[in-house]
PDB file of N, CA and C in Angstrom:
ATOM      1  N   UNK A   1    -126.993-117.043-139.009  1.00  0.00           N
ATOM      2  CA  UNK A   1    -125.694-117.669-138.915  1.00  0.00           C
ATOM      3  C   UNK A   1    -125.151-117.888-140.315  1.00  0.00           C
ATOM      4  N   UNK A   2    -124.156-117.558-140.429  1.00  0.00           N
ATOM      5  CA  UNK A   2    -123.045-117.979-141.931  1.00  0.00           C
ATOM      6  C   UNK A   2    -121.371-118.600-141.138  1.00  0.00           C
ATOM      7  N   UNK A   3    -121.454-118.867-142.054  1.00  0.00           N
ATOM      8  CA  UNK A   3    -119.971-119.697-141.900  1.00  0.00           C
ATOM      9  C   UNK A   3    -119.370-119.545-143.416  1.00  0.00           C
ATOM     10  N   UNK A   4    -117.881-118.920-143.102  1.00  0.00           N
ATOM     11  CA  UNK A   4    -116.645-119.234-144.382  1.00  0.00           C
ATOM     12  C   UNK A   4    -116.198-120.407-144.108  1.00  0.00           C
ATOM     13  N   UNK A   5    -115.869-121.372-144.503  1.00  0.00           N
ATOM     14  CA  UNK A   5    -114.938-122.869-144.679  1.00  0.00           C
ATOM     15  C   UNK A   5    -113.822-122.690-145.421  1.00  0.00           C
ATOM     16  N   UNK A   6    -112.827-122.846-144.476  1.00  0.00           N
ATOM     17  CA  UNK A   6    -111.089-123.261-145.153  1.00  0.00           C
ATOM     18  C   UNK A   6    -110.833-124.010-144.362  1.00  0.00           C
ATOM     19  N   UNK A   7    -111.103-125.594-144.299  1.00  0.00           N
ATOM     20  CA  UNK A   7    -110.662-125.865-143.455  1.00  0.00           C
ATOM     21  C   UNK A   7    -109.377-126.772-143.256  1.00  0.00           C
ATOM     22  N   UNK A   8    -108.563-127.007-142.018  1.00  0.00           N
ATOM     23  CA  UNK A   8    -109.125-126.487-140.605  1.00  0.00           C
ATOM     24  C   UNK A   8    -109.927-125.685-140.094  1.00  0.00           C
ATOM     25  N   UNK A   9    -109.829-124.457-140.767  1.00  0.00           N
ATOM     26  CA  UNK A   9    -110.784-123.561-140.368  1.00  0.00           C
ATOM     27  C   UNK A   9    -111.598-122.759-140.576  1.00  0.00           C
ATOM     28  N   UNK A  10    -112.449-122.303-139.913  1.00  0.00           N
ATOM     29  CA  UNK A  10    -114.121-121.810-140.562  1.00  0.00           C
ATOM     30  C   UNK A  10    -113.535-120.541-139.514  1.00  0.00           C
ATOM     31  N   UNK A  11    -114.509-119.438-140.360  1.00  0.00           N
ATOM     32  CA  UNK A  11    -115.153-118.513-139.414  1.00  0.00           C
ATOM     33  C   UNK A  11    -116.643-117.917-139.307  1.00  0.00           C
ATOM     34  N   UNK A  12    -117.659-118.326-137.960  1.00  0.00           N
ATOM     35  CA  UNK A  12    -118.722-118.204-138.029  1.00  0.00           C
ATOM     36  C   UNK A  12    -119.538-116.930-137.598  1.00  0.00           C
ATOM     37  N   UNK A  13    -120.188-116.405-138.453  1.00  0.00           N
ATOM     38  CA  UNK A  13    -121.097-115.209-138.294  1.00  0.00           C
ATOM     39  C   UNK A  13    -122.227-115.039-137.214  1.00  0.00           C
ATOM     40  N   UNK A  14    -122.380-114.884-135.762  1.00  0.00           N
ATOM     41  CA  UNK A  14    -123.442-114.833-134.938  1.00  0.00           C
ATOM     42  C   UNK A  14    -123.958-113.433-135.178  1.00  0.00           C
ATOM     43  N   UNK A  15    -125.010-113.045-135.167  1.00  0.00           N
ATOM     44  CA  UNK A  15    -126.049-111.705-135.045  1.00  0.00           C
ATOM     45  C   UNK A  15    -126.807-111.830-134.229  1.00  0.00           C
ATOM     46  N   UNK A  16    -127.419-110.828-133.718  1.00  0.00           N
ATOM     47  CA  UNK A  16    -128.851-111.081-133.077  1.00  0.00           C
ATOM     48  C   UNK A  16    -128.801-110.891-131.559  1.00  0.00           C
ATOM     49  N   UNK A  17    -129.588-111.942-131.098  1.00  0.00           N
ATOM     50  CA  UNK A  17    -130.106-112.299-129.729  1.00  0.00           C
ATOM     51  C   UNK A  17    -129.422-114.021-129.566  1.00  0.00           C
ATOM     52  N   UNK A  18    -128.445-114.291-128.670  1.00  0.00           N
ATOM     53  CA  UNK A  18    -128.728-115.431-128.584  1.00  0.00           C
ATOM     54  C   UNK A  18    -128.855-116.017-127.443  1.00  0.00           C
ATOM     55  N   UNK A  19    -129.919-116.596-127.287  1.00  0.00           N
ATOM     56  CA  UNK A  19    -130.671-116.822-125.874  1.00  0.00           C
ATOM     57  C   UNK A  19    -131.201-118.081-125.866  1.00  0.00           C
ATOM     58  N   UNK A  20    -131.988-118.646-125.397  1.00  0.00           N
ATOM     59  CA  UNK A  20    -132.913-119.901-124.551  1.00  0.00           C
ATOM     60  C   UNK A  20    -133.274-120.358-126.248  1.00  0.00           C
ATOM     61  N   UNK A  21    -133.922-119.191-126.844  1.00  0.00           N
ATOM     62  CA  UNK A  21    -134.990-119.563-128.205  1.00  0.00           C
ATOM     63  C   UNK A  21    -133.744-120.205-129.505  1.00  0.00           C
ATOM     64  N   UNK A  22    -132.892-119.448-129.509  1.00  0.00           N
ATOM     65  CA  UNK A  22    -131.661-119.644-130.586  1.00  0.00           C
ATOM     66  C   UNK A  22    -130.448-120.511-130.498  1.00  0.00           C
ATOM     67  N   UNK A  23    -130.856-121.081-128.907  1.00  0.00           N
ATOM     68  CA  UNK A  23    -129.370-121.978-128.775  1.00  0.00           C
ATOM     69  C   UNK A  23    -129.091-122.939-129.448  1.00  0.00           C
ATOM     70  N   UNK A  24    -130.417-124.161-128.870  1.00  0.00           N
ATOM     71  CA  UNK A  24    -130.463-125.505-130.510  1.00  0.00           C
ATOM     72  C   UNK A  24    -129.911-125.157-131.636  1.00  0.00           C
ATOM     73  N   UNK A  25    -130.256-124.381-132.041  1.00  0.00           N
ATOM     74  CA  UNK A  25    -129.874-123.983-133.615  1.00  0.00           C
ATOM     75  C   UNK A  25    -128.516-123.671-133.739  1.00  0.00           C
ATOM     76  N   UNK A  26    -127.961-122.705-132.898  1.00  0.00           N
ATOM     77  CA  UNK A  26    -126.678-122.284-132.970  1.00  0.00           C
ATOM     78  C   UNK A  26    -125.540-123.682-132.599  1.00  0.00           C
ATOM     79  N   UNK A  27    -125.803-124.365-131.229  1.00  0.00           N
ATOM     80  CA  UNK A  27    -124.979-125.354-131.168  1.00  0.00           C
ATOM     81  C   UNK A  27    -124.658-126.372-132.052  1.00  0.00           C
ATOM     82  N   UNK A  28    -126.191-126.971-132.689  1.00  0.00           N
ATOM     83  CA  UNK A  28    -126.336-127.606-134.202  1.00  0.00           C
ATOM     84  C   UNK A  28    -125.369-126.948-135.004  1.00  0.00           C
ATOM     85  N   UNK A  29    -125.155-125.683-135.258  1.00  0.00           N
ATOM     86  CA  UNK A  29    -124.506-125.629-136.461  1.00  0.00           C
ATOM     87  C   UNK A  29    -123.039-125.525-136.197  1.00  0.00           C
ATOM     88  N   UNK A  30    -122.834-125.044-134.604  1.00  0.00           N
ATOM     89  CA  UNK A  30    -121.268-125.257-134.535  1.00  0.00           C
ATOM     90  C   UNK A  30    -120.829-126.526-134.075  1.00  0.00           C
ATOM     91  N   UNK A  31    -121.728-127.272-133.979  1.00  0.00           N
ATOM     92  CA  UNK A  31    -121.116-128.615-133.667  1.00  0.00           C
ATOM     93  C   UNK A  31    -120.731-129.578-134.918  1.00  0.00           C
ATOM     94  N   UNK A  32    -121.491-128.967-136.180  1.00  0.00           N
ATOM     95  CA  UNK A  32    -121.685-129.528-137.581  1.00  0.00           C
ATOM     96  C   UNK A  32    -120.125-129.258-138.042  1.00  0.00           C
ATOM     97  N   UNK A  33    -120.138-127.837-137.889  1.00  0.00           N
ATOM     98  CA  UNK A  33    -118.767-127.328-138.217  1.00  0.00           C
ATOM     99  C   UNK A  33    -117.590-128.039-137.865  1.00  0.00           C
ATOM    100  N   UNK A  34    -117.693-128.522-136.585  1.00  0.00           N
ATOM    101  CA  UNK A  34    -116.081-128.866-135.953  1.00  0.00           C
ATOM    102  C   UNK A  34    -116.552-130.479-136.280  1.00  0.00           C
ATOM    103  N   UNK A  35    -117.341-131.392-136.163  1.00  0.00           N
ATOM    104  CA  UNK A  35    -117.386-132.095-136.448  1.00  0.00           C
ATOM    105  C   UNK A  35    -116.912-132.841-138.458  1.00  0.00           C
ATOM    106  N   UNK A  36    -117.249-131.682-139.295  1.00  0.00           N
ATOM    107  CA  UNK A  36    -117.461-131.721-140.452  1.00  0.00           C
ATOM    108  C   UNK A  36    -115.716-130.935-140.442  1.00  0.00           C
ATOM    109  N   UNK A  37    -114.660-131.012-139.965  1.00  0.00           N
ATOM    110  CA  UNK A  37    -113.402-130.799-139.696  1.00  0.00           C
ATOM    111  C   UNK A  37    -113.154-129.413-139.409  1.00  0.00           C
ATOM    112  N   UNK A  38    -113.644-128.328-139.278  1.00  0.00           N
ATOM    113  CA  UNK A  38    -113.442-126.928-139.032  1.00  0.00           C
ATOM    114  C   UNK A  38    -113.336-126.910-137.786  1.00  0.00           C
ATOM    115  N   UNK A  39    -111.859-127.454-137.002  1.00  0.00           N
ATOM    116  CA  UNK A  39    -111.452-127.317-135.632  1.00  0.00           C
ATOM    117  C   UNK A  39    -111.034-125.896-135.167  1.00  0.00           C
ATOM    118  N   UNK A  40    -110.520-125.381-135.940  1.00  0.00           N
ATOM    119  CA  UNK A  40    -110.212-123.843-135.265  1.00  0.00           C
ATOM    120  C   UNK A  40    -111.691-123.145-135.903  1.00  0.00           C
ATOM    121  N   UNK A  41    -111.994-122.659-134.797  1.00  0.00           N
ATOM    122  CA  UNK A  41    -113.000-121.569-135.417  1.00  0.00           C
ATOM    123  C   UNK A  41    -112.765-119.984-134.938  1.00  0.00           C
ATOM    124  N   UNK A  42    -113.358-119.345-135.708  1.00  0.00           N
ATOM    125  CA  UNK A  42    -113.323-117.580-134.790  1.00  0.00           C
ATOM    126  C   UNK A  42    -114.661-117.232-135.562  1.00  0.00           C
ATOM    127  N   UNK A  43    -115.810-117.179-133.910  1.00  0.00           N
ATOM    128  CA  UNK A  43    -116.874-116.944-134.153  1.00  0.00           C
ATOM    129  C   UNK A  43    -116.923-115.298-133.929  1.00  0.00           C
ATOM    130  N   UNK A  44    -117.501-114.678-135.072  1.00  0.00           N
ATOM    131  CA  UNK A  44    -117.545-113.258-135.127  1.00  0.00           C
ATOM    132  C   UNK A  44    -118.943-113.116-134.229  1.00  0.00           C
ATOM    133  N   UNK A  45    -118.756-112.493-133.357  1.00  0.00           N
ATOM    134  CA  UNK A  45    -120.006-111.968-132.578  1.00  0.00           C
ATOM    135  C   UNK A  45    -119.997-110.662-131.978  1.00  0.00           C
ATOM    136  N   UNK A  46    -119.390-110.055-133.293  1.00  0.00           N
ATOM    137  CA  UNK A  46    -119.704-108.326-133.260  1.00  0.00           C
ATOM    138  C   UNK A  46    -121.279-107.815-133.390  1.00  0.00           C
ATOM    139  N   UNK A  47    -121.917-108.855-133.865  1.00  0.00           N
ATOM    140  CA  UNK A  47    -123.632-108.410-134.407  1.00  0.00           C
ATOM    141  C   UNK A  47    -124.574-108.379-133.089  1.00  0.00           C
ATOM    142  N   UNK A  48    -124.180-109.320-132.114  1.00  0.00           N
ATOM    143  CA  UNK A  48    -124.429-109.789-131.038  1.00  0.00           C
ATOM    144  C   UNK A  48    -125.432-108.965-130.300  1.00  0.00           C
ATOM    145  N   UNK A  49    -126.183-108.648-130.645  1.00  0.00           N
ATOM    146  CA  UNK A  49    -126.944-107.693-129.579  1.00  0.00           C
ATOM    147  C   UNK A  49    -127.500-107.962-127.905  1.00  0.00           C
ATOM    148  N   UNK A  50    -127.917-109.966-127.572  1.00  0.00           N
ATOM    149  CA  UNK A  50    -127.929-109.813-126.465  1.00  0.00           C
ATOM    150  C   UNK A  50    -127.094-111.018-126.504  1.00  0.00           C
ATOM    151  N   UNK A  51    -126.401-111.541-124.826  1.00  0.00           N
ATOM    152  CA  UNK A  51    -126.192-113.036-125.013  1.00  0.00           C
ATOM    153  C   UNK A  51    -126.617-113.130-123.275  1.00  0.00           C
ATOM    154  N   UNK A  52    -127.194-114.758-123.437  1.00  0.00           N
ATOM    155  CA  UNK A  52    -127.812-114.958-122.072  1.00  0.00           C
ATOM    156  C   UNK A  52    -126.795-116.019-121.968  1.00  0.00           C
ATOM    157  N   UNK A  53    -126.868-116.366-120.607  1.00  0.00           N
ATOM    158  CA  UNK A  53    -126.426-117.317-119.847  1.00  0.00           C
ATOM    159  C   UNK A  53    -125.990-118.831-120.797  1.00  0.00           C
ATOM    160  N   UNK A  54    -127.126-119.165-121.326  1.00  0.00           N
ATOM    161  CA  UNK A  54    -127.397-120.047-121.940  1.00  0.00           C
ATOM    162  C   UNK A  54    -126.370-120.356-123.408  1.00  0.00           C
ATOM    163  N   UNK A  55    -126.220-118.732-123.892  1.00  0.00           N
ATOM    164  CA  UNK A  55    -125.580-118.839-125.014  1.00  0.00           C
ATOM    165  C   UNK A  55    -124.055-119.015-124.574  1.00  0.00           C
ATOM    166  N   UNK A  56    -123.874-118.508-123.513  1.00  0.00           N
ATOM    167  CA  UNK A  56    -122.436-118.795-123.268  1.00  0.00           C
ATOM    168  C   UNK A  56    -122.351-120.319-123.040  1.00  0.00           C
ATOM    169  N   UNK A  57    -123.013-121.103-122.839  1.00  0.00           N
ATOM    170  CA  UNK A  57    -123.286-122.201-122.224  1.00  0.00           C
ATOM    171  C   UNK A  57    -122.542-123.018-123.984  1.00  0.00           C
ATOM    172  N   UNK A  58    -123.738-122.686-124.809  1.00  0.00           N
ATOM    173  CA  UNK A  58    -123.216-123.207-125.995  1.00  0.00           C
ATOM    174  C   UNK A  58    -122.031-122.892-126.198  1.00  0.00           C
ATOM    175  N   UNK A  59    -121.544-121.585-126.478  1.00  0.00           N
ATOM    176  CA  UNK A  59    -119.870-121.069-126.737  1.00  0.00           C
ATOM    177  C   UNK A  59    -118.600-121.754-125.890  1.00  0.00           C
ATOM    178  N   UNK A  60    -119.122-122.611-124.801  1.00  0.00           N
ATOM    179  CA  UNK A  60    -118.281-122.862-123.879  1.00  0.00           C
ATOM    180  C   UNK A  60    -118.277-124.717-124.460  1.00  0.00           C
ATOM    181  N   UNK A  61    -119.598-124.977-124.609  1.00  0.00           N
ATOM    182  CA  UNK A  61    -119.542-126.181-125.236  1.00  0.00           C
ATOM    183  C   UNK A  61    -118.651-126.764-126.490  1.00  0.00           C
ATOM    184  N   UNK A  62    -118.805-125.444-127.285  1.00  0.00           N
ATOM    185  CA  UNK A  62    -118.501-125.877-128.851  1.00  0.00           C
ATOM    186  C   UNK A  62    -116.764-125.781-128.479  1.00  0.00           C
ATOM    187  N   UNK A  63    -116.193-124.430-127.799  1.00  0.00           N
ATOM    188  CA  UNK A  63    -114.626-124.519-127.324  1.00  0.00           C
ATOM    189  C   UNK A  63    -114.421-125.674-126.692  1.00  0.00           C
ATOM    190  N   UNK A  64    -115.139-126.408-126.182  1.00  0.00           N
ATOM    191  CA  UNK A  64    -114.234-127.733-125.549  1.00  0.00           C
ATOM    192  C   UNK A  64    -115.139-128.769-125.975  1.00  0.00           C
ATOM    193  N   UNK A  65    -115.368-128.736-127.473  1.00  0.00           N
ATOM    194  CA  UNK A  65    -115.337-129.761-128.293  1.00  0.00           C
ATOM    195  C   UNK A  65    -114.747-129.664-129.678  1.00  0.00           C
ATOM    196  N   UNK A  66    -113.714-128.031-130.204  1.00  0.00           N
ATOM    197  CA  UNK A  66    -112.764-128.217-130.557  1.00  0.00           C
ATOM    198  C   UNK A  66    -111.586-127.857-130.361  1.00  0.00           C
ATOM    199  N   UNK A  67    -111.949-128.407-128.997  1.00  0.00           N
ATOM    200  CA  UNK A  67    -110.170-128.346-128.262  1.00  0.00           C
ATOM    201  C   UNK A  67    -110.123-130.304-128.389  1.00  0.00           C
ATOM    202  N   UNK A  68    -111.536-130.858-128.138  1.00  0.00           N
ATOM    203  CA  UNK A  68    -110.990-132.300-128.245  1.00  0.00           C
ATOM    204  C   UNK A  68    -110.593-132.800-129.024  1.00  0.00           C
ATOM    205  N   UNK A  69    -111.000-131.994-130.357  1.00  0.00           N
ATOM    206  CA  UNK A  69    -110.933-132.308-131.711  1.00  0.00           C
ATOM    207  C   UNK A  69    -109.348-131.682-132.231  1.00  0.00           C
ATOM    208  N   UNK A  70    -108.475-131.007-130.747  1.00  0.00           N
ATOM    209  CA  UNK A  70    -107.313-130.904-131.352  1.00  0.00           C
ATOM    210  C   UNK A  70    -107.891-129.544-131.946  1.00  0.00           C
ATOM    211  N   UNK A  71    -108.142-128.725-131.900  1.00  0.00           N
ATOM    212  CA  UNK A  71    -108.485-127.285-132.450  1.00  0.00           C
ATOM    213  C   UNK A  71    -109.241-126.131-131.722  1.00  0.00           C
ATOM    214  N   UNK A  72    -109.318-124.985-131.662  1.00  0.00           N
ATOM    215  CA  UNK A  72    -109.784-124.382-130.542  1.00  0.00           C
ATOM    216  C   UNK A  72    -110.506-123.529-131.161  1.00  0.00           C
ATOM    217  N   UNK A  73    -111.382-122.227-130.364  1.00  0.00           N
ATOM    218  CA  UNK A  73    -112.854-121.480-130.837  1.00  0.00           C
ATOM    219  C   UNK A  73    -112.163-119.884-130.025  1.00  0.00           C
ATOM    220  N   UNK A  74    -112.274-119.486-130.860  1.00  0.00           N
ATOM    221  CA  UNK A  74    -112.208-117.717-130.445  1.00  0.00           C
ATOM    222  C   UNK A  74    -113.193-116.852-131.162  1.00  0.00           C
ATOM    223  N   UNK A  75    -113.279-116.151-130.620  1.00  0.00           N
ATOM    224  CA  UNK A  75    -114.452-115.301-130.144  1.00  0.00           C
ATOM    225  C   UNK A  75    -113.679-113.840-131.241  1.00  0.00           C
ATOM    226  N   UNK A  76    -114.592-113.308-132.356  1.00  0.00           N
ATOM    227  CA  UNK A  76    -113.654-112.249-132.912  1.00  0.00           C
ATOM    228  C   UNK A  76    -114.652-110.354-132.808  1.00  0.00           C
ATOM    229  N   UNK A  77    -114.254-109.986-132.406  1.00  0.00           N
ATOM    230  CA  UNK A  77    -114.951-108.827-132.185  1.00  0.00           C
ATOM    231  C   UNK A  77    -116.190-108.740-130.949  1.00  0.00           C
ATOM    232  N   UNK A  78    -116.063-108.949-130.492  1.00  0.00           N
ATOM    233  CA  UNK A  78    -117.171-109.052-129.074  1.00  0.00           C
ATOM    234  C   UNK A  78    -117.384-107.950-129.117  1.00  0.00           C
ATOM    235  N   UNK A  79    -118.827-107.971-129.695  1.00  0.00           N
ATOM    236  CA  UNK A  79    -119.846-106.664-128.855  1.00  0.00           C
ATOM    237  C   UNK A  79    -119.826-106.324-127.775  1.00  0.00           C
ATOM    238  N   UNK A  80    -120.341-104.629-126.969  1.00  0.00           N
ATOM    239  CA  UNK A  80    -119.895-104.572-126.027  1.00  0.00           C
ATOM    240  C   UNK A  80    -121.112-105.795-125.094  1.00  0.00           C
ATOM    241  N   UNK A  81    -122.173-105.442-125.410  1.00  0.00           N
ATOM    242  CA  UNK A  81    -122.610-106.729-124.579  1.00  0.00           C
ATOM    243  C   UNK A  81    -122.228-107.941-123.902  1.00  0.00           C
ATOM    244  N   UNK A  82    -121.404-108.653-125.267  1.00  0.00           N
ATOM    245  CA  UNK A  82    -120.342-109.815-124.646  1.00  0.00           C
ATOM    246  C   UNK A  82    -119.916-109.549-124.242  1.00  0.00           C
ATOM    247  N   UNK A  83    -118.479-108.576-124.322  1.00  0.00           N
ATOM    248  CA  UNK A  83    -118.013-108.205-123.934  1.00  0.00           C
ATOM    249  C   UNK A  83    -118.166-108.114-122.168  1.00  0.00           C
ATOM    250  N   UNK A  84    -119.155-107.463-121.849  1.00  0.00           N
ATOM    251  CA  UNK A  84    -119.571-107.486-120.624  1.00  0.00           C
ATOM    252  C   UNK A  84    -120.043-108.427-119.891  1.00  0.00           C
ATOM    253  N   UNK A  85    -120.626-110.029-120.452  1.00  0.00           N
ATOM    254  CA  UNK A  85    -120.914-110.638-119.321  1.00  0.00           C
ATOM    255  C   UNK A  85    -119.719-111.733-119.912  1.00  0.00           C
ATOM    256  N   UNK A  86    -118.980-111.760-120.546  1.00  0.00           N
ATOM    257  CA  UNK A  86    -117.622-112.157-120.749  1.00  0.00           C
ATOM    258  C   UNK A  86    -116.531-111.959-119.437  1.00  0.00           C
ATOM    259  N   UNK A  87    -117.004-110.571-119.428  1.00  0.00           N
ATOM    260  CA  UNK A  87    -116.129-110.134-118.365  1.00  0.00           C
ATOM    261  C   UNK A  87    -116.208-110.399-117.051  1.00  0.00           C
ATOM    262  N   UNK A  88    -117.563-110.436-116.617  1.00  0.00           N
ATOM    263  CA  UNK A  88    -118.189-110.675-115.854  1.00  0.00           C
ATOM    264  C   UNK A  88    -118.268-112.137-115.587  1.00  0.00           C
ATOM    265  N   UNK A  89    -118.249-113.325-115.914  1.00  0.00           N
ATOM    266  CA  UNK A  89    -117.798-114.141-115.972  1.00  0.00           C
ATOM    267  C   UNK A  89    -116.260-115.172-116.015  1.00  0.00           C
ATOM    268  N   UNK A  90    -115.155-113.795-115.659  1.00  0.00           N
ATOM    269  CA  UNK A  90    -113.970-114.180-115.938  1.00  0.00           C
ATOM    270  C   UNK A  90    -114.056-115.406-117.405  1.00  0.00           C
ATOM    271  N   UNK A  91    -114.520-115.140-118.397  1.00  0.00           N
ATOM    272  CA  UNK A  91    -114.065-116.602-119.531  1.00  0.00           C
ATOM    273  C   UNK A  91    -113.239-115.888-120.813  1.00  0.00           C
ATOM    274  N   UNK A  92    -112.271-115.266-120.448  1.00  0.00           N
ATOM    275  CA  UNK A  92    -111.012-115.295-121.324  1.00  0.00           C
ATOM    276  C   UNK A  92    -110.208-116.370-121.703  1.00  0.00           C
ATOM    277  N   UNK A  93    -110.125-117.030-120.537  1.00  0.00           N
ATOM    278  CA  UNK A  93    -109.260-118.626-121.185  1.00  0.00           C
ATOM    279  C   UNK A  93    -109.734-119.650-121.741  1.00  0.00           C
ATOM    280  N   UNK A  94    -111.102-119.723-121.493  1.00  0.00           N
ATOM    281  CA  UNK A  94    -112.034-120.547-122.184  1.00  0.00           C
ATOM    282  C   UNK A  94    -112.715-119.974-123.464  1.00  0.00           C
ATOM    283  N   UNK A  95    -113.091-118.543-123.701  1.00  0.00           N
ATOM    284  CA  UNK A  95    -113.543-118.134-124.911  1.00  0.00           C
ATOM    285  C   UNK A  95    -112.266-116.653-125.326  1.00  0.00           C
ATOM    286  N   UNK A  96    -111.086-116.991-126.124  1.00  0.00           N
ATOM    287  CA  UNK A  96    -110.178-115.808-126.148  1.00  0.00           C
ATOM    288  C   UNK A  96    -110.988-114.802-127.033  1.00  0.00           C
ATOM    289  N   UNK A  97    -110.492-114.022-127.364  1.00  0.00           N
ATOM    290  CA  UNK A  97    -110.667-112.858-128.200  1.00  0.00           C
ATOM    291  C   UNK A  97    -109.720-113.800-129.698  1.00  0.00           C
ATOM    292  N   UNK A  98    -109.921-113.088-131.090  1.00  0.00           N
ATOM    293  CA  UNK A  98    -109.226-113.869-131.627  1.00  0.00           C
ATOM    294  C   UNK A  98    -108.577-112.189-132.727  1.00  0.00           C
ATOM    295  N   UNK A  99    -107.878-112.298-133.401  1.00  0.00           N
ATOM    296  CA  UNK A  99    -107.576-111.240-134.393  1.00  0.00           C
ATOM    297  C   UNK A  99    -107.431-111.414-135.791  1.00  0.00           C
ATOM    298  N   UNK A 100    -107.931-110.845-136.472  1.00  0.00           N
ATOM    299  CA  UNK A 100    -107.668-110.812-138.272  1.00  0.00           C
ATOM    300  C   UNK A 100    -106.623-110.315-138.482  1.00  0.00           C
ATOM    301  N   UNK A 101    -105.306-111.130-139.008  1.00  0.00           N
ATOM    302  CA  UNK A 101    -104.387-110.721-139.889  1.00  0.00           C
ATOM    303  C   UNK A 101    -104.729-110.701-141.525  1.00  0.00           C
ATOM    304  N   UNK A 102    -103.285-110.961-142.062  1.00  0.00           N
ATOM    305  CA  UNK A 102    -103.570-111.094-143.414  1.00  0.00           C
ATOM    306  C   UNK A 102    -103.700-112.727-143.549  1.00  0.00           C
ATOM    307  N   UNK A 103    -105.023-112.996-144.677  1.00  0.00           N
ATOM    308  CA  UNK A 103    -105.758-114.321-144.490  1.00  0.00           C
ATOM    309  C   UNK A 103    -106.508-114.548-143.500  1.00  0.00           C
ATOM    310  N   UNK A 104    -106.290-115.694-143.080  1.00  0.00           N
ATOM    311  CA  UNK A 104    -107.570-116.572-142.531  1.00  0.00           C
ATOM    312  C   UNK A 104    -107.954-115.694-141.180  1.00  0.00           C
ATOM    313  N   UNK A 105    -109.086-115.786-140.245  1.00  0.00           N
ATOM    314  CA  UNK A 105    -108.838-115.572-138.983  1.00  0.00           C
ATOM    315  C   UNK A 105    -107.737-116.685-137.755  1.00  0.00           C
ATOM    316  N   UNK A 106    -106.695-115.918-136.729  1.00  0.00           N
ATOM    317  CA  UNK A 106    -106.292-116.833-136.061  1.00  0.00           C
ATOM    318  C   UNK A 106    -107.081-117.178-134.744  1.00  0.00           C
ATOM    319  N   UNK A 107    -107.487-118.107-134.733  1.00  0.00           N
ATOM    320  CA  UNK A 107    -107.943-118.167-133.126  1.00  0.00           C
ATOM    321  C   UNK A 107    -107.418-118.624-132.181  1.00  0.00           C
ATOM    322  N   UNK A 108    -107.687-117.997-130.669  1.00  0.00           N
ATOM    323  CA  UNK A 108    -106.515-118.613-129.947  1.00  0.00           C
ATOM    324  C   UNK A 108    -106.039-117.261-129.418  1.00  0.00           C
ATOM    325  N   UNK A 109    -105.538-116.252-130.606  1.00  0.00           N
ATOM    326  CA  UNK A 109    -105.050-114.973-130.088  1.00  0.00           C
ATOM    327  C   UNK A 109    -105.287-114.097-129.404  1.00  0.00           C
ATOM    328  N   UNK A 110    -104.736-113.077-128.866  1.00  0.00           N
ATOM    329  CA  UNK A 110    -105.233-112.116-128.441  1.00  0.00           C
ATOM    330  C   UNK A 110    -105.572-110.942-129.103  1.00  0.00           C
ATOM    331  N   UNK A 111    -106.994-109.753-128.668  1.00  0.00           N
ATOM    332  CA  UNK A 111    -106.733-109.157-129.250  1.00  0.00           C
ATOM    333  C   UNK A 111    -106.298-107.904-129.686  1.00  0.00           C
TER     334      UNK A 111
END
């Protein structure tokens, strides 16, 4: 996990597997984030190789704890993996897609 900080907003680096073994860790650090003021986030999870149940569980957590915080969490490049149980899950309105313009990432957007 990495994180850029501008905040309002951060954008966070997921890789890997994230499953049952990696969730603690991952929610810890996005909860640090939005708590520590980085309310908009756009978590890059192009690296993403698997995501279980569980990890969506966190991703769904951390979006509606910075939506309370007045700021929201998008999702930037979804592997096709996500991609697929994304889909499979109807959670577009709860985890959007987000897009890179020029500067920061926006989240929220479509992509």
């Amino acid at each position: 996990m990495t994180a850029v900080s501008d905040p309002p907003s951060a954008t966070v680096v997921l890789d890997g597997d994230i499953d049952i073994a990696t969730c603690p860790a991952i929610r810890r650090f996005l909860m640090a984030a939005i708590s520590g003021g980085n309310v908009h986030l756009a978590v890059d999870v192009s690296g993403v190789t698997f995501i279980g149940a569980a990890g969506i569980g966190v991703l769904v957590a951390a979006a509606n704890r910075a939506r309370e915080a007045g700021g929201s969490l998008s999702l930037l490049a979804p592997s096709r993996q996500v991609r697929r149980l994304l889909d499979v899950l109807h959670m577009d309105a709860i985890l959007p897609a987000a897009h890179h313009s020029r500067g920061p990432f926006v989240a929220g957007s479509a992509a």
